[in-house]
Protein backbone atom coordinates (compact mmCIF):
# COMPACT_ATOMS: atom_id res chain seq x y z
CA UNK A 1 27.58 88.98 -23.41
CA UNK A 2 24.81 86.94 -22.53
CA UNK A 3 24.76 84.58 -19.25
CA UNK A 4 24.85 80.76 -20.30
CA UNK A 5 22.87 78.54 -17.77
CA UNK A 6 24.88 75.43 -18.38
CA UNK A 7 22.00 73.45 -20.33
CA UNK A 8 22.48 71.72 -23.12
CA UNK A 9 19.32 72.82 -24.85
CA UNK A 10 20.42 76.44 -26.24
CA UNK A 11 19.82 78.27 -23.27
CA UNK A 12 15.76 77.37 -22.76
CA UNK A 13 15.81 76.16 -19.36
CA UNK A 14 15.81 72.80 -18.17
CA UNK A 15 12.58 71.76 -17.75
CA UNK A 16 10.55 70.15 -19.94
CA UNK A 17 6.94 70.58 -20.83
CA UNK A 18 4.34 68.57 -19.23
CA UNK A 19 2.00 66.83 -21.00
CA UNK A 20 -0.44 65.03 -18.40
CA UNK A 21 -3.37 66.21 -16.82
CA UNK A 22 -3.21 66.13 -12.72
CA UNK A 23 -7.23 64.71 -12.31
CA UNK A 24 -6.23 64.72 -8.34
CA UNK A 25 -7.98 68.07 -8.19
CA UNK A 26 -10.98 67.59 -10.47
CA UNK A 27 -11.78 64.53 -8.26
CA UNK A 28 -11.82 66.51 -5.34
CA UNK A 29 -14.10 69.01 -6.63
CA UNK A 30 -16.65 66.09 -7.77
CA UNK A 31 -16.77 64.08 -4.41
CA UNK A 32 -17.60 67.93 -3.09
CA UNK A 33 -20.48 68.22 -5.49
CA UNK A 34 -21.46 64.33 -5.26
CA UNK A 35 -21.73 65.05 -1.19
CA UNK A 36 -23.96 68.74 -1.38
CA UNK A 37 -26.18 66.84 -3.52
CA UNK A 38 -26.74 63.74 -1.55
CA UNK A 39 -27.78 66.18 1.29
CA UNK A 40 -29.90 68.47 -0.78
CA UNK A 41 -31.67 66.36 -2.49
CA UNK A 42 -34.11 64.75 0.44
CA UNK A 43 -34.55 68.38 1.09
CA UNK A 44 -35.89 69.32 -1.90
CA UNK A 45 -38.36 66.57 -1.49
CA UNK A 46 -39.64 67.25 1.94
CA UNK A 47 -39.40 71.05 1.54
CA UNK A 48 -38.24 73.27 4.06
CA UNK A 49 -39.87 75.35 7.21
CA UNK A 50 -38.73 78.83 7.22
CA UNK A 51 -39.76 81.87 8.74
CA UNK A 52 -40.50 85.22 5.73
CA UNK A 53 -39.80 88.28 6.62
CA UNK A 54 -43.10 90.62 7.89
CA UNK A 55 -43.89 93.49 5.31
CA UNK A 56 -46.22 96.64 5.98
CA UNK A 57 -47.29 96.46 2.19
CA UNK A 58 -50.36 94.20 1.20
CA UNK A 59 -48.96 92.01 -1.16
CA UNK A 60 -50.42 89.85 -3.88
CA UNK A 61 -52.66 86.77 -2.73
CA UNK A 62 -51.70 83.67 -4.76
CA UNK A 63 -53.19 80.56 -3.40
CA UNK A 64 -55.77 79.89 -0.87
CA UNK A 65 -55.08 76.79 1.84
CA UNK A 66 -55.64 73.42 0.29
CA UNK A 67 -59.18 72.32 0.51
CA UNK A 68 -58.78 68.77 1.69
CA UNK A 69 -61.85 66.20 1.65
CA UNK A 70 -61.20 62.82 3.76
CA UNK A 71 -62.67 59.77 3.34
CA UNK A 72 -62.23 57.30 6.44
CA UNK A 73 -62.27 53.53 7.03
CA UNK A 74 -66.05 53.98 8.11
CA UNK A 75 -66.86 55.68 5.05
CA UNK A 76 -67.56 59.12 6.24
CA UNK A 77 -67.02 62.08 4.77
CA UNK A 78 -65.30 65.01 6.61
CA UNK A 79 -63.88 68.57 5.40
CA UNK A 80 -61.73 69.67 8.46
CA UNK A 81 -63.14 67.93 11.01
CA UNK A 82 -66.47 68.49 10.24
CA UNK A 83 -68.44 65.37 8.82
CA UNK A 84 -70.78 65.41 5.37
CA UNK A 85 -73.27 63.53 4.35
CA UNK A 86 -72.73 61.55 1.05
CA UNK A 87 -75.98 63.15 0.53
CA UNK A 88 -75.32 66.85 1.19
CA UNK A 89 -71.66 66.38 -0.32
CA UNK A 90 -72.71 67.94 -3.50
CA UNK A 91 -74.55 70.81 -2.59
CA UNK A 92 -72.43 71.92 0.35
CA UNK A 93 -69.48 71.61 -2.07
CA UNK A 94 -71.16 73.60 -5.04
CA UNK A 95 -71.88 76.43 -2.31
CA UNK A 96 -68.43 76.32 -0.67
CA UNK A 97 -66.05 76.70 -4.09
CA UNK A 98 -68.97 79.24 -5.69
CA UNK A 99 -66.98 82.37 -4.33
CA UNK A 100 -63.57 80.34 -4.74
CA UNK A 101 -61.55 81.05 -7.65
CA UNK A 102 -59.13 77.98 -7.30
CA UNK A 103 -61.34 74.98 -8.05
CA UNK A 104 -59.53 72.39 -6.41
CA UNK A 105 -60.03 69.71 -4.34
CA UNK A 106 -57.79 67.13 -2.53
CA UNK A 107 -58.98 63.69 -2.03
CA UNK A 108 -57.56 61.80 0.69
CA UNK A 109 -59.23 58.38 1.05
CA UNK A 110 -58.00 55.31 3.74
CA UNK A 111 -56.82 52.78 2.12
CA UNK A 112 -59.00 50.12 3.26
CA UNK A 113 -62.36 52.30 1.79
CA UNK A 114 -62.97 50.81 -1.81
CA UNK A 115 -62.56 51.71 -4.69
CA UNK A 116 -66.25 52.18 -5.62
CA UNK A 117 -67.04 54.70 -2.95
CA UNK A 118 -64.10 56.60 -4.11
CA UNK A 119 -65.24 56.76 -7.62
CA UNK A 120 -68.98 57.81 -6.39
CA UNK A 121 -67.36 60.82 -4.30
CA UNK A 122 -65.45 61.81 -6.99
CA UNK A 123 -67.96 61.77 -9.59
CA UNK A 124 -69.84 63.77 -6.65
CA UNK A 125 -66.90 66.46 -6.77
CA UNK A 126 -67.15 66.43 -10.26
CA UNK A 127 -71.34 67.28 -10.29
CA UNK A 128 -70.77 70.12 -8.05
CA UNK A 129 -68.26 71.50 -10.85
CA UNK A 130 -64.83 70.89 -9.38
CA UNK A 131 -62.72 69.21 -12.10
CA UNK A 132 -59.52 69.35 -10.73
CA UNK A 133 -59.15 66.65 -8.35
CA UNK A 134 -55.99 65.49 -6.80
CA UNK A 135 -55.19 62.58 -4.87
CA UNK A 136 -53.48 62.55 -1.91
CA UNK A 137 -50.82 59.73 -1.05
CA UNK A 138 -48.26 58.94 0.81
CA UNK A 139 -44.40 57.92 -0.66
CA UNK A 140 -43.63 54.16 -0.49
CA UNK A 141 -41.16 53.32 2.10
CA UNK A 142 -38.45 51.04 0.98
């Protein structure tokens, strides 16, 4: 003898298959996502200071510090503090990245210095053998 539920639909049960999707939940997930992003992103732009961890082992050398050559409104030349004659700029380059195996050079030129005396220190850069140049600039404020 089986146990008869009172339904009318042969004994299945009475409820009845649901056929819509509840989006509440997905919603919530994506406003989460849409909010770690917002903050993450202007992080991955500006980068991060953090402190590594101190090994006893050696470890591999991979870059060397930026080598950074400013030009300022007065049109002198200076690597670190230290000013260079337009003159001297190609020698005292060629002598400097000789034992350097990462030939490159930032450029970072005031604004107000044209565009010619740029050019002639770069082709300068260039004549002492450096060929990878980059510019250095700073992002536009809105």
């Amino acid at each position: 003898m089986g146990m008869s539920g009172g339904s009318s639909n042969g004994g299945r049960g009475s409820r009845a298959v649901m056929s819509e999707i509840n989006v509440t939940p997905l919603v919530d997930v994506m406003l989460v996502l849409l909010i770690i992003f917002m903050i993450t992103a202007p992080m991955m732009q500006q980068g991060l200071e953090i402190e590594l961890p101190e090994t006893a082992a050696s470890g591999v050398s991979t870059s060397e510090e930026p080598f950074v050559l400013v030009i300022t409104k007065a049109r002198k030349i200076t690597v670190g503090g230290t000013p260079i004659p337009t003159a001297d700029l190609r020698v005292r380059l060629t002598a400097i990245f000789e034992k350097r195996p990462n030939k490159q050079i930032y450029l970072q030129a005031d604004k107000s210095v044209d565009y010619g005396f740029v050019a002639e220190t770069m082709a300068e850069i260039r004549a002492a053998g450096i060929s990878n140049i980059g510019l250095v600039t700073m992002p536009k404020s809105l």
